[in-house]
PDB file of N, CA and C in Angstrom:
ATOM      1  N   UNK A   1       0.828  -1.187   0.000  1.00  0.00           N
ATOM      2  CA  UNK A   1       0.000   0.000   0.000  1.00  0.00           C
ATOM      3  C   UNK A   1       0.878   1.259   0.000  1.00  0.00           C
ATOM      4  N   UNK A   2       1.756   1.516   0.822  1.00  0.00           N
ATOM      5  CA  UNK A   2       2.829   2.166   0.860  1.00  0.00           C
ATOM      6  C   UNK A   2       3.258   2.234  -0.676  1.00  0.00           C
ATOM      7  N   UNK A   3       3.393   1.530  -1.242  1.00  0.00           N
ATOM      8  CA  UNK A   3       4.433   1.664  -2.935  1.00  0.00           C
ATOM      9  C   UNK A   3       3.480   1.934  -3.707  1.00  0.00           C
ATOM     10  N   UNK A   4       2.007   1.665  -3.694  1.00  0.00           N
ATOM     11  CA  UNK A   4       1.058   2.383  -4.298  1.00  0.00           C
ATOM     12  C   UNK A   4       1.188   3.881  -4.247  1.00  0.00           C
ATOM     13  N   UNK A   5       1.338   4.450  -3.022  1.00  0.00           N
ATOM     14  CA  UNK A   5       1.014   5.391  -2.510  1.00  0.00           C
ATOM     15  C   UNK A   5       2.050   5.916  -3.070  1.00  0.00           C
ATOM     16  N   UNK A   6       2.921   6.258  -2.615  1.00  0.00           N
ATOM     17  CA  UNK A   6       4.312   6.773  -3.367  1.00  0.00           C
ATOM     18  C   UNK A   6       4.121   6.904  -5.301  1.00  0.00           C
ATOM     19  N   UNK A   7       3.580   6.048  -5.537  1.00  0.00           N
ATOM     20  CA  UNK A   7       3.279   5.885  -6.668  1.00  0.00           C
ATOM     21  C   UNK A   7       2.730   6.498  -7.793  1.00  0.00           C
ATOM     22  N   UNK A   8       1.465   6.673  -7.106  1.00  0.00           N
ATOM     23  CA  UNK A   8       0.877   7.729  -7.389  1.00  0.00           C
ATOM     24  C   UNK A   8       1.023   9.080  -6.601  1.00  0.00           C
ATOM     25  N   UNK A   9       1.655   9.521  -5.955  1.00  0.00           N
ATOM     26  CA  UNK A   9       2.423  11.123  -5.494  1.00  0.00           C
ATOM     27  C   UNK A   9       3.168  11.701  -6.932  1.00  0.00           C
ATOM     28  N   UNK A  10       4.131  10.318  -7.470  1.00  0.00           N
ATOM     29  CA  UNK A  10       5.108  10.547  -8.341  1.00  0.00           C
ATOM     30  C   UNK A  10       4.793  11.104  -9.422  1.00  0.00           C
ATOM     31  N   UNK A  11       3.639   9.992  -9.915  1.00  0.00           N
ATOM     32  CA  UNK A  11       3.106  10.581 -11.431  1.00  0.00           C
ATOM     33  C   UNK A  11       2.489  11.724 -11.271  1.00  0.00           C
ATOM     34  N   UNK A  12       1.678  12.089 -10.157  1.00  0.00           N
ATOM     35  CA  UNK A  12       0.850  13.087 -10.092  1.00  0.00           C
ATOM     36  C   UNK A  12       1.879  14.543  -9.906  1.00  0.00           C
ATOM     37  N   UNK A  13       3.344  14.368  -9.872  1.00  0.00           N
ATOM     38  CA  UNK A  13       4.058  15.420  -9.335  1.00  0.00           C
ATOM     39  C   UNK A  13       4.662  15.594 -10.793  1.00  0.00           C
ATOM     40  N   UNK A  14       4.778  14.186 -11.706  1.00  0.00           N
ATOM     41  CA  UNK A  14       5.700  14.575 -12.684  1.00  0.00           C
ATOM     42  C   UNK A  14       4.265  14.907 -13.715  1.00  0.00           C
ATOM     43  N   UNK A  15       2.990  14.677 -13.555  1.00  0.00           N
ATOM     44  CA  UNK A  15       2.161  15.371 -14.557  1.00  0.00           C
ATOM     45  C   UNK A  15       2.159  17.096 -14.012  1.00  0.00           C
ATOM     46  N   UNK A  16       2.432  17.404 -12.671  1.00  0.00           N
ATOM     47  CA  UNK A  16       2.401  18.511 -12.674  1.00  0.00           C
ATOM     48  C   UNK A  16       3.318  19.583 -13.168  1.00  0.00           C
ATOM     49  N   UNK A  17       4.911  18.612 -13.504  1.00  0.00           N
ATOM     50  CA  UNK A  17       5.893  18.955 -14.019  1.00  0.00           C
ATOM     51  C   UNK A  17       5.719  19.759 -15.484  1.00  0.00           C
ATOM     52  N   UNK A  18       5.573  18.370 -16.310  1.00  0.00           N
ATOM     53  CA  UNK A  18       4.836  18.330 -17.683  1.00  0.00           C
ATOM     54  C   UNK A  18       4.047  19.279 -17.829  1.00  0.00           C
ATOM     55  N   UNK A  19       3.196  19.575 -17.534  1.00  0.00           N
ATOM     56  CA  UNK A  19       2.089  21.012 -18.087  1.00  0.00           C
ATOM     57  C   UNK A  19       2.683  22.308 -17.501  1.00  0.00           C
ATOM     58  N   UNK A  20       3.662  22.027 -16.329  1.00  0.00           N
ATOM     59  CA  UNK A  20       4.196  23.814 -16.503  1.00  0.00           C
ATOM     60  C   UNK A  20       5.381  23.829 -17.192  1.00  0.00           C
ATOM     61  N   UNK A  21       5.459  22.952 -17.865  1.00  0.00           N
ATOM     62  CA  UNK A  21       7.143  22.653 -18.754  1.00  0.00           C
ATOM     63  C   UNK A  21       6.617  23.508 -20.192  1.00  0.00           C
ATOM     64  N   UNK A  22       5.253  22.855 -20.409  1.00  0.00           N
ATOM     65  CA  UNK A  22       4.281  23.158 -21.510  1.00  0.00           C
ATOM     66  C   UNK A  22       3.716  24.543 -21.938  1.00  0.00           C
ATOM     67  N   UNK A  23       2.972  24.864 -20.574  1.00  0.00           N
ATOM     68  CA  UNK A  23       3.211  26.601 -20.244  1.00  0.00           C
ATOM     69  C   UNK A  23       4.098  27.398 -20.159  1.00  0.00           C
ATOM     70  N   UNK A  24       5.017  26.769 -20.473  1.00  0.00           N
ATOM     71  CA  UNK A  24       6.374  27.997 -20.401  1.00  0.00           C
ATOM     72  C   UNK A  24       6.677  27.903 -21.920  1.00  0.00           C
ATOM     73  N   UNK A  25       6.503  27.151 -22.986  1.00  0.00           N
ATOM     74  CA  UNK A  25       6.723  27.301 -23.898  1.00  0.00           C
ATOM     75  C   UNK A  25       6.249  28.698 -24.797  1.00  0.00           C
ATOM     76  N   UNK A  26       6.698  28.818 -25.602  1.00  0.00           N
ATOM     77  CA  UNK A  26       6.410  30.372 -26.823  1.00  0.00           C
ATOM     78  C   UNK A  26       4.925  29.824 -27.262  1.00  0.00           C
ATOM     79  N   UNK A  27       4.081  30.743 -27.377  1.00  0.00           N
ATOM     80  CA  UNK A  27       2.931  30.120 -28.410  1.00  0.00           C
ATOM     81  C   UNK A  27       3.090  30.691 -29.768  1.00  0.00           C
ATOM     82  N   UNK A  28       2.626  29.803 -30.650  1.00  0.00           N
ATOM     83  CA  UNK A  28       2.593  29.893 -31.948  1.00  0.00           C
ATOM     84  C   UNK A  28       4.005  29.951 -32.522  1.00  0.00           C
ATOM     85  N   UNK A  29       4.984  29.705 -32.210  1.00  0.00           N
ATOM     86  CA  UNK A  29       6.099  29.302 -33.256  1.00  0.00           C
ATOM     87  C   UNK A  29       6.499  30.933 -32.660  1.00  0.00           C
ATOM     88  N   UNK A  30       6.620  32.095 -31.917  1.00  0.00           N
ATOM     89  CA  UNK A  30       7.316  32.883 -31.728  1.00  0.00           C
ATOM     90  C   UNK A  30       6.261  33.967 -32.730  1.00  0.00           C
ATOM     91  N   UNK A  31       5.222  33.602 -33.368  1.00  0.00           N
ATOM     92  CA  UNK A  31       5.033  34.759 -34.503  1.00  0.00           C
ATOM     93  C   UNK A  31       4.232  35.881 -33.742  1.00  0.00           C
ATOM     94  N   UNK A  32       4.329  36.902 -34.119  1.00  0.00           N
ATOM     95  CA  UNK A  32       3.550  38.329 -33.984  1.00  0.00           C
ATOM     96  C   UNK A  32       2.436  38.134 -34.189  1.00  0.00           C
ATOM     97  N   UNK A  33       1.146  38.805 -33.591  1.00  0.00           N
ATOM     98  CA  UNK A  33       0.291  38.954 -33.717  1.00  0.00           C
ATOM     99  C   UNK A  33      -0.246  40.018 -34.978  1.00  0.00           C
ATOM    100  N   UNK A  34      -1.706  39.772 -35.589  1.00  0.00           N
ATOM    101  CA  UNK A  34      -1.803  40.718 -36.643  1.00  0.00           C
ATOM    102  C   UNK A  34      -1.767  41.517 -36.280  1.00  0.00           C
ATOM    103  N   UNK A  35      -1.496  42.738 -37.283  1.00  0.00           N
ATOM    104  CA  UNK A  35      -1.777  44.218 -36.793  1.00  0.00           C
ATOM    105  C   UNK A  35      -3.119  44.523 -36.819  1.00  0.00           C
ATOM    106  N   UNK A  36      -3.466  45.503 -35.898  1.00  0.00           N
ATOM    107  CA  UNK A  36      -5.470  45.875 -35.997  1.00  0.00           C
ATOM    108  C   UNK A  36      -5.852  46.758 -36.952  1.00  0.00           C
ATOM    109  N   UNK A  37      -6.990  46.210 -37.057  1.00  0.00           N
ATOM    110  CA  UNK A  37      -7.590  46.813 -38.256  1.00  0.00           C
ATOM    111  C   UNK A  37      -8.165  48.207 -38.269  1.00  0.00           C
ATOM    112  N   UNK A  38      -8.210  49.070 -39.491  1.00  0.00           N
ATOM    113  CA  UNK A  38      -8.583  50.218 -39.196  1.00  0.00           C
ATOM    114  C   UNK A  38     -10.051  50.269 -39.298  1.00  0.00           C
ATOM    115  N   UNK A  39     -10.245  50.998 -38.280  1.00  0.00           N
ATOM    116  CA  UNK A  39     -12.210  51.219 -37.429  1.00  0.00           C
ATOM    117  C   UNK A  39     -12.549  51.895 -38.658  1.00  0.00           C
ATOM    118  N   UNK A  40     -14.088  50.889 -39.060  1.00  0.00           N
ATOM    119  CA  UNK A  40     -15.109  51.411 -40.289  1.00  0.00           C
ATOM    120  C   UNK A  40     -16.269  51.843 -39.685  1.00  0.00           C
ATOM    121  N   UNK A  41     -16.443  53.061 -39.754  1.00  0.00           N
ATOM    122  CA  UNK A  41     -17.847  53.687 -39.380  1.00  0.00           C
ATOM    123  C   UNK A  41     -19.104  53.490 -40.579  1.00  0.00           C
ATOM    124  N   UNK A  42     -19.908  52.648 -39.421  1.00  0.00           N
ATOM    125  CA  UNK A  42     -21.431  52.184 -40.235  1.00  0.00           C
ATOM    126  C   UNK A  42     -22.370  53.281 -40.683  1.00  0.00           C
ATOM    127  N   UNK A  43     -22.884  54.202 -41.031  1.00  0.00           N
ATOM    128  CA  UNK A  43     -23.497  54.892 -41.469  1.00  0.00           C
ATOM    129  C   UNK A  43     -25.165  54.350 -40.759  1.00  0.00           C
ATOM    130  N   UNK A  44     -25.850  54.850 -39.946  1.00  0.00           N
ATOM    131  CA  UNK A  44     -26.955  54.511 -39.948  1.00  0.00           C
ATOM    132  C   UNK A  44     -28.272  55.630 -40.235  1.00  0.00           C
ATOM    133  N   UNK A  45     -29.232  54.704 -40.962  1.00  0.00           N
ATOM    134  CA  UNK A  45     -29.970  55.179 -41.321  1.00  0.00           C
ATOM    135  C   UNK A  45     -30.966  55.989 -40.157  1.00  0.00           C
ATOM    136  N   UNK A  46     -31.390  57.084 -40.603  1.00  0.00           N
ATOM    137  CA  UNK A  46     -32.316  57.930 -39.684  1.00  0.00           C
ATOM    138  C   UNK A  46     -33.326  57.170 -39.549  1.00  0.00           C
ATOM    139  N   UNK A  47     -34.270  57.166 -38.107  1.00  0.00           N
ATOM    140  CA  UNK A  47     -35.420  56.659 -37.509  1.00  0.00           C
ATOM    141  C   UNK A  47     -36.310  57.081 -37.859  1.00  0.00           C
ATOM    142  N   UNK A  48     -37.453  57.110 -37.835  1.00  0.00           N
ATOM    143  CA  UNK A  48     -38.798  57.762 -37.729  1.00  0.00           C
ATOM    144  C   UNK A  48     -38.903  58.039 -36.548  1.00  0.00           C
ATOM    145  N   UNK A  49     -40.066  58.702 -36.451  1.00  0.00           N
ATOM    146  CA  UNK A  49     -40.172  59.117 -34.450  1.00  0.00           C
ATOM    147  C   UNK A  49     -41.412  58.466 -34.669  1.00  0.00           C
ATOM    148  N   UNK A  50     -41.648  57.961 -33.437  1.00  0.00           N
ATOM    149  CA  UNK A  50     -43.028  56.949 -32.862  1.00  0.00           C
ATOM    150  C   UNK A  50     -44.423  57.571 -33.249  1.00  0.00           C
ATOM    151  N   UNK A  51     -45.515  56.964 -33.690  1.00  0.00           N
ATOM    152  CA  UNK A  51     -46.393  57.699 -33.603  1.00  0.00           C
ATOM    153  C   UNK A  51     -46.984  57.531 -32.373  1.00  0.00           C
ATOM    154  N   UNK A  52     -47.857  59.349 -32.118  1.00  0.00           N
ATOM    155  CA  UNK A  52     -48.541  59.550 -30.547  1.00  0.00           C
ATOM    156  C   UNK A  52     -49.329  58.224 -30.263  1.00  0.00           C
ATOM    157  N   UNK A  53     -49.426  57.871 -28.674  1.00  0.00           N
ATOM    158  CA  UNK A  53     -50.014  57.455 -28.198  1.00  0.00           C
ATOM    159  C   UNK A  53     -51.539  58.080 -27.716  1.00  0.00           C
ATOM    160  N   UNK A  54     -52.705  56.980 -28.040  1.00  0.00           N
ATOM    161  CA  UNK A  54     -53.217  57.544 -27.370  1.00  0.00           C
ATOM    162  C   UNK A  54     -53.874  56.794 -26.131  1.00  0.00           C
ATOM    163  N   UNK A  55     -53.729  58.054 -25.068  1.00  0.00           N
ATOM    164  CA  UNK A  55     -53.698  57.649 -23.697  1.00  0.00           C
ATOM    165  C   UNK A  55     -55.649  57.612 -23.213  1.00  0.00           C
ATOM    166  N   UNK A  56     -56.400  58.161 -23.918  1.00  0.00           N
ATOM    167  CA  UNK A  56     -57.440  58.084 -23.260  1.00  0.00           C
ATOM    168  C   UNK A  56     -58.537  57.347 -22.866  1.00  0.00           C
ATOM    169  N   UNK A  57     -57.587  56.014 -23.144  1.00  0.00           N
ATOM    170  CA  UNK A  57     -58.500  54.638 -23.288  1.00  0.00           C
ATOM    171  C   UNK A  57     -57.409  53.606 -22.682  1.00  0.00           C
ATOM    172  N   UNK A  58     -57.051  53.549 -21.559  1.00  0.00           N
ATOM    173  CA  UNK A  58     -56.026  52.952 -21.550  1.00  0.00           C
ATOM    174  C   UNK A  58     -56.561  51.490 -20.552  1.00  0.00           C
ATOM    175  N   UNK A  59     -57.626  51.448 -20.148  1.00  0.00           N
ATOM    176  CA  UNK A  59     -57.986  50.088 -19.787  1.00  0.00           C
ATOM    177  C   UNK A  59     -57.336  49.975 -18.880  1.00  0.00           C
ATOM    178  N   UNK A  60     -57.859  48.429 -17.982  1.00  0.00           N
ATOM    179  CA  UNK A  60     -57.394  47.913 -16.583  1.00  0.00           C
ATOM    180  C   UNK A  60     -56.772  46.908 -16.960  1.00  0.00           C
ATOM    181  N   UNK A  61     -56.065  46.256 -15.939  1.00  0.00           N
ATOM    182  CA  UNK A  61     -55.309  44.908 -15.848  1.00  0.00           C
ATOM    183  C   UNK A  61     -56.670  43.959 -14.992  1.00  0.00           C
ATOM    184  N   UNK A  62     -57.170  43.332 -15.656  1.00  0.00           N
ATOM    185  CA  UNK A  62     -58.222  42.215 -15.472  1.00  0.00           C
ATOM    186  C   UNK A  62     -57.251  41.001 -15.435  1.00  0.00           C
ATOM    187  N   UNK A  63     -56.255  40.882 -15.579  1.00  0.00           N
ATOM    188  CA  UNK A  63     -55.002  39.554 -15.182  1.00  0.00           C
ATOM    189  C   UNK A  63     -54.011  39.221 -13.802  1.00  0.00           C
ATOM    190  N   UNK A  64     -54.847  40.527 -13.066  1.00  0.00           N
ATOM    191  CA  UNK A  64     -53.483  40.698 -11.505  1.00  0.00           C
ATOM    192  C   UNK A  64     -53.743  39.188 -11.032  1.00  0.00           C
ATOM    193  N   UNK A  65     -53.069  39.051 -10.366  1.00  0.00           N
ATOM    194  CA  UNK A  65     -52.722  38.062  -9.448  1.00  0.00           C
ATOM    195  C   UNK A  65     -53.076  38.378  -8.144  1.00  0.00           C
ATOM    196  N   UNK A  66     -54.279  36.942  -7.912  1.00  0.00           N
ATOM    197  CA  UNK A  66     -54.906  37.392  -6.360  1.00  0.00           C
ATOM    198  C   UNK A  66     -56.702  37.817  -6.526  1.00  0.00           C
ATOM    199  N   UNK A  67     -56.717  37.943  -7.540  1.00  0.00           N
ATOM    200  CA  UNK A  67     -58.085  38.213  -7.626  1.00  0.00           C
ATOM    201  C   UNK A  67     -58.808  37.574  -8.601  1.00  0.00           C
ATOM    202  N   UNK A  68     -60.248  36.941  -8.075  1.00  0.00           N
ATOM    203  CA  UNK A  68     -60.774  36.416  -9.101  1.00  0.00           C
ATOM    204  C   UNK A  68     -61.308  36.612 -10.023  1.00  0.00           C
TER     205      UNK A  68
END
């Protein structure tokens, strides 16, 4: 049980080895990143404005909750 144990400490110390061996490596072969692109302004089209509401009929809530 003992040599199990040890056993698995080992691998679990040398997988921890391995992935920061991995993380320390360069990414991508050392290359530069692209250069950024130059900002394109979208043109947007003008809105309409809402037509009026009308308020003088505006009804109840017959759906509340709590009442039958």
């Amino acid at each position: 049980m003992k040599f199990l144990k040890q056993f698995i400490i080992t691998a679990l110390a040398l997988c921890v080895l391995a992935v920061g061996a991995m993380a320390d490596e360069p990414q991508k072969d050392g290359q530069k990143p692209p250069p950024p692109k130059p900002k394109q302004e979208v043109q947007k089209p003008p809105k309409d404005p809402p037509p009026p509401r009308n308020n003088d009929n505006r009804g109840g809530n017959d759906n509340r909750r709590g009442r039958p």
